[in-house]
Protein backbone atom coordinates (compact mmCIF):
# COMPACT_ATOMS: atom_id res chain seq x y z
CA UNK A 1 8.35 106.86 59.98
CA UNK A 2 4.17 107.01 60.72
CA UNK A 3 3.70 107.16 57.40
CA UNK A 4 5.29 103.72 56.95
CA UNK A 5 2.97 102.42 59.47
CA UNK A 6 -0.33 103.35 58.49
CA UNK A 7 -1.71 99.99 57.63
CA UNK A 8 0.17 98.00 60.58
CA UNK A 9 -2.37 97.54 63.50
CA UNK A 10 -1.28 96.26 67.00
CA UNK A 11 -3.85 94.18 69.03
CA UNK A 12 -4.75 95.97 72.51
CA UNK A 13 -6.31 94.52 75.64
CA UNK A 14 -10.00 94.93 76.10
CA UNK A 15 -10.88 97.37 79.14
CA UNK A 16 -10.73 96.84 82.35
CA UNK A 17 -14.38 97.68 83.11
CA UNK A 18 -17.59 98.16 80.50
CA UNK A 19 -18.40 101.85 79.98
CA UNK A 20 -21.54 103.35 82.15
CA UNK A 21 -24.83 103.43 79.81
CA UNK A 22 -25.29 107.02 79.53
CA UNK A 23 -27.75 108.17 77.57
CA UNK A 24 -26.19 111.07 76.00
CA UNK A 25 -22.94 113.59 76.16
CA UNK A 26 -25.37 115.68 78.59
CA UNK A 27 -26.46 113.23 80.79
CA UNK A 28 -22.39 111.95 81.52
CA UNK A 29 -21.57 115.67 81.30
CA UNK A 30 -24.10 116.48 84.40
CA UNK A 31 -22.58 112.86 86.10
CA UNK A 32 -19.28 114.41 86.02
CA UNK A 33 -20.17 117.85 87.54
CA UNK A 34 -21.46 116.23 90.39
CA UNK A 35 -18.97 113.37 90.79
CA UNK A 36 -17.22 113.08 94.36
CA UNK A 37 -15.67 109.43 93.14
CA UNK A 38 -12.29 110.11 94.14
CA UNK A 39 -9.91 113.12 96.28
CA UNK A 40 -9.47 115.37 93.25
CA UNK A 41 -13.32 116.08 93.80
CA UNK A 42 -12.13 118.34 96.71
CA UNK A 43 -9.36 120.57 95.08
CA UNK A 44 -11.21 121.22 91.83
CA UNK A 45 -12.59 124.17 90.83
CA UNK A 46 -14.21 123.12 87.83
CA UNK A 47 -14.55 119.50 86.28
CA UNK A 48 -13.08 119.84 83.17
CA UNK A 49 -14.97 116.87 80.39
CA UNK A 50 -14.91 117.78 76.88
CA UNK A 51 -14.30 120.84 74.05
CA UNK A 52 -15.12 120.54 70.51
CA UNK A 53 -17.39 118.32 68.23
CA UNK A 54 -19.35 115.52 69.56
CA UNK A 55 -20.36 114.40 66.31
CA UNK A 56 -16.04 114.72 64.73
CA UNK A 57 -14.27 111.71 63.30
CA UNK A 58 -11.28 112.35 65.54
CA UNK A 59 -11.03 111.72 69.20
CA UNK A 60 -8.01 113.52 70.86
CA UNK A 61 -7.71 111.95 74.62
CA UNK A 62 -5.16 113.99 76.71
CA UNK A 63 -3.92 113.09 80.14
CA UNK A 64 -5.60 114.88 82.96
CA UNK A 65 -6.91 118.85 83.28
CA UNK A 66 -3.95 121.93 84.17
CA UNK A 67 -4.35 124.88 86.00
CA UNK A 68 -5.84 126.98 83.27
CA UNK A 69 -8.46 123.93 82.03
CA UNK A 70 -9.03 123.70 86.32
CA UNK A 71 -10.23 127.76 85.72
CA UNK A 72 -12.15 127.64 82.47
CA UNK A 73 -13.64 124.00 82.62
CA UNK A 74 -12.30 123.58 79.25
CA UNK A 75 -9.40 120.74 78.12
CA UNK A 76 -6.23 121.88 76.49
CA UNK A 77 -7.17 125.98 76.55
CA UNK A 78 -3.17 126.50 77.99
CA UNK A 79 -0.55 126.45 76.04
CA UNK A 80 0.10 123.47 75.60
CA UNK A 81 -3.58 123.48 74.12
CA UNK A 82 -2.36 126.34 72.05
CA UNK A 83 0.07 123.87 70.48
CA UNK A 84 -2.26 121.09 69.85
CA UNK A 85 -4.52 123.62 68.48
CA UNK A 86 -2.31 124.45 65.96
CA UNK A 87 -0.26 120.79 64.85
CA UNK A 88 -4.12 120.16 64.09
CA UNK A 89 -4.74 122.97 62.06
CA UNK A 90 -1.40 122.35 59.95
CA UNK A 91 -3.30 119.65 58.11
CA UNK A 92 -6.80 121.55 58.64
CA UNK A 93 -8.13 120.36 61.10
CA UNK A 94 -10.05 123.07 62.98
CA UNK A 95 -10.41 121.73 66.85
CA UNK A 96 -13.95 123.11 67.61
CA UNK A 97 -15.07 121.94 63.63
CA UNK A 98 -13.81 118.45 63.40
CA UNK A 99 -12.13 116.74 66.74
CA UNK A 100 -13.42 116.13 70.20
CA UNK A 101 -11.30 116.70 72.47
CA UNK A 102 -11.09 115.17 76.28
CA UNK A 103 -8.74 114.22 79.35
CA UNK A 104 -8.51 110.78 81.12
CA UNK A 105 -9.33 112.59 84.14
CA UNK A 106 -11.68 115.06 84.42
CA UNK A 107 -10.42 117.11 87.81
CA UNK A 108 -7.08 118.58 87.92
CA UNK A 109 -4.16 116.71 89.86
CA UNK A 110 -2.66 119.03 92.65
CA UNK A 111 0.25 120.77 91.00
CA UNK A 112 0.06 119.25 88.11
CA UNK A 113 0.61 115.56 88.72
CA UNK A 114 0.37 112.56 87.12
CA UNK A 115 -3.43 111.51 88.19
CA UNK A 116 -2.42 108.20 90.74
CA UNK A 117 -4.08 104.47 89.47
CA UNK A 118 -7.41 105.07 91.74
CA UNK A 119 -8.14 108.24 90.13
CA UNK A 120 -8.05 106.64 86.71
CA UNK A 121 -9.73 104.12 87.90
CA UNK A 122 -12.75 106.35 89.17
CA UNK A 123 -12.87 108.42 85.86
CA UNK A 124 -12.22 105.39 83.57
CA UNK A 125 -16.19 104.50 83.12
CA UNK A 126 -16.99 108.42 82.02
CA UNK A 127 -13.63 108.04 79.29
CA UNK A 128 -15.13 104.99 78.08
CA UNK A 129 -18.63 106.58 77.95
CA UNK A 130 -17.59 109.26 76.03
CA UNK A 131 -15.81 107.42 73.54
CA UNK A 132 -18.92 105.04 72.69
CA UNK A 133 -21.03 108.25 73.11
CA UNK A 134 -19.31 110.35 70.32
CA UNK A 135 -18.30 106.81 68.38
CA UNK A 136 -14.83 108.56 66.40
CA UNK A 137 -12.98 107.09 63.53
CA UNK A 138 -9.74 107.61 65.12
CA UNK A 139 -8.46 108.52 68.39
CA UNK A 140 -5.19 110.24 68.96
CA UNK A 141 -3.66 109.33 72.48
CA UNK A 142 -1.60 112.09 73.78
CA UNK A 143 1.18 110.92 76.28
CA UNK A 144 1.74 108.07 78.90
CA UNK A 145 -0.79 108.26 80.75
CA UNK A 146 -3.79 107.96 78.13
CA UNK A 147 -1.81 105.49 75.83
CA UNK A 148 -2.06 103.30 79.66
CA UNK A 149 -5.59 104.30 80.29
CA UNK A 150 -6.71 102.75 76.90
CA UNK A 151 -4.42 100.61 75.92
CA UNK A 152 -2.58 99.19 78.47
CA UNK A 153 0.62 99.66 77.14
CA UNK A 154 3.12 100.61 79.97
CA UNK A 155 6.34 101.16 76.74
CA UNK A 156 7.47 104.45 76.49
CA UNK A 157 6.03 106.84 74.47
CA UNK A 158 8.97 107.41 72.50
CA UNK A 159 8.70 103.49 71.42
CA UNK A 160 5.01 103.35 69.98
CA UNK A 161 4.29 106.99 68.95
CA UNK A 162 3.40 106.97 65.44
CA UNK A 163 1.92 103.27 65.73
CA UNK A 164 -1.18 102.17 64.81
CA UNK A 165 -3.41 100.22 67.37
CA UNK A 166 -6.76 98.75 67.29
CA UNK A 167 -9.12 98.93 70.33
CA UNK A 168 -12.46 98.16 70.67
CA UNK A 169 -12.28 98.44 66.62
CA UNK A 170 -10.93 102.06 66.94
CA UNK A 171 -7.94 102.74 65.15
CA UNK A 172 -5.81 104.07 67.84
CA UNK A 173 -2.31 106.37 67.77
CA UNK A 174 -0.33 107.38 70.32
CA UNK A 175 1.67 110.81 70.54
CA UNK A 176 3.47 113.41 72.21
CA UNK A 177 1.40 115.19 74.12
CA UNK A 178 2.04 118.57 73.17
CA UNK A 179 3.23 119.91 76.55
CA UNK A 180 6.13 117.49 76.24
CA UNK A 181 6.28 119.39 72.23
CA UNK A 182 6.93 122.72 74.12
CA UNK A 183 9.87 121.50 76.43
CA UNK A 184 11.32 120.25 73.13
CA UNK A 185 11.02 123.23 70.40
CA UNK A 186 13.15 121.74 67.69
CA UNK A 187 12.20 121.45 65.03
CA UNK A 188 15.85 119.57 63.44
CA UNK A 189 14.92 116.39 61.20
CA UNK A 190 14.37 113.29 64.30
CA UNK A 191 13.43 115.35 66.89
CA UNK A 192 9.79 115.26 68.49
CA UNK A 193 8.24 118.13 66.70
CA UNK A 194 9.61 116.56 63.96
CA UNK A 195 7.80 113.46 64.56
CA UNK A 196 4.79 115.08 65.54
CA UNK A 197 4.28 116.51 62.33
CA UNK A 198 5.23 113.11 60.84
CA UNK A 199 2.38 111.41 62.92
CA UNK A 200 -0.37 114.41 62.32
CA UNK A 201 0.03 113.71 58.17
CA UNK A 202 -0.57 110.22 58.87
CA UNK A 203 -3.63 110.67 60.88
CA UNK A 204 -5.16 113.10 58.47
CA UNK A 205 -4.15 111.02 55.48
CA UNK A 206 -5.86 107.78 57.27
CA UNK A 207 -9.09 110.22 58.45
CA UNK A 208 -9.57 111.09 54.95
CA UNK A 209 -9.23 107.37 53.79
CA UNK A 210 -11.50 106.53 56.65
CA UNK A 211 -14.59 109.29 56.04
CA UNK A 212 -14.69 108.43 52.22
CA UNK A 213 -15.21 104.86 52.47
């Protein structure tokens, strides 16, 4: 159970490289438009960096832009965005109000695929910038790939969802990322959804324990 877990932090490995000394979410934000630091640079239609609050207590770090966030420049606007949209705003947490909300990558994989080591790589110093930049109290981690970027945990998600981890003196969860949510609807007692809303409670509960001290 999350719940059970709240006040159990893991130790996770410092980064692999320091964040780039932006200025400001503007000044990374007109870096990234530009950026030509890797292949998906020439299949992109838009770079897709950031929605919602720079100045929110929660930090909600997705994988890597779909085809709908590749149209609108926008992360999570499909449906799986839809979905996170709303497992936030069962504990009230409005998405444009009070989270920020970004990929690991900022240019959509062809077809939707996992974004390959290199491309991480090349985005890594504008995740890390961002992260110092809008300074959250928490930061959810949704799926594999940025529970890897940040952490460098390689388990399953299945294993550490619902953990607490401390990073760079962030307190750090990871959980499903809500794509994986839609190709599991159930909602039975055990069963990801189920867990998801397990994990969410937690998170607000720890937010709220976090912004009154």
């Amino acid at each position: 159970m999350a719940g059970e877990q709240m006040d159990l932090f893991q130790l996770a490995p410092e980064p692999a490289s320091p964040p780039v000394d932006y200025a400001s979410l503007d000044e990374l934000n007109r870096a990234c438009q530009t950026c030509q630091k890797c292949r998906l640079a020439e299949t992109r239609t838009h770079v897709v960096v950031s929605r919602g609050n720079p100045q929110a207590s929660l930090m909600v770090i997705g994988e890597a832009p779909g085809q709908q966030e590749d149209e609108t420049g926008l992360p999570f606007v499909g449906k799986a965005g839809q979905l996170l949209d709303k497992i936030l705003a069962s504990v009230n947490l409005d998405s444009e109000r009070d989270v920020y909300i970004c990929n690991v990558i900022k240019c959509r994989p062809p077809g939707n695929r996992n974004p390959e080591p290199d491309e991480v790589a090349a985005c890594k110093p504008y995740l890390l910038a961002q992260i110092r930049l809008v300074n959250p109290k928490i930061i959810l981690l949704a799926g594999a790939v940025a529970v890897q970027a940040i952490l460098g945990d390689k388990r399953g998600i299945t294993k550490i969802r619902g953990q607490w981890f401390e990073w760079q003196g962030y307190a750090c969860m990871p959980v499903f990322h809500p794509a994986f949510l839609l190709r599991n609807p159930s909602r039975e007692v055990g069963s990801p959804k189920w867990l998801m809303w397990q994990d969410i409670q937690a998170v607000r509960a720890r937010l709220d324990q976090l912004t009154k001290a």
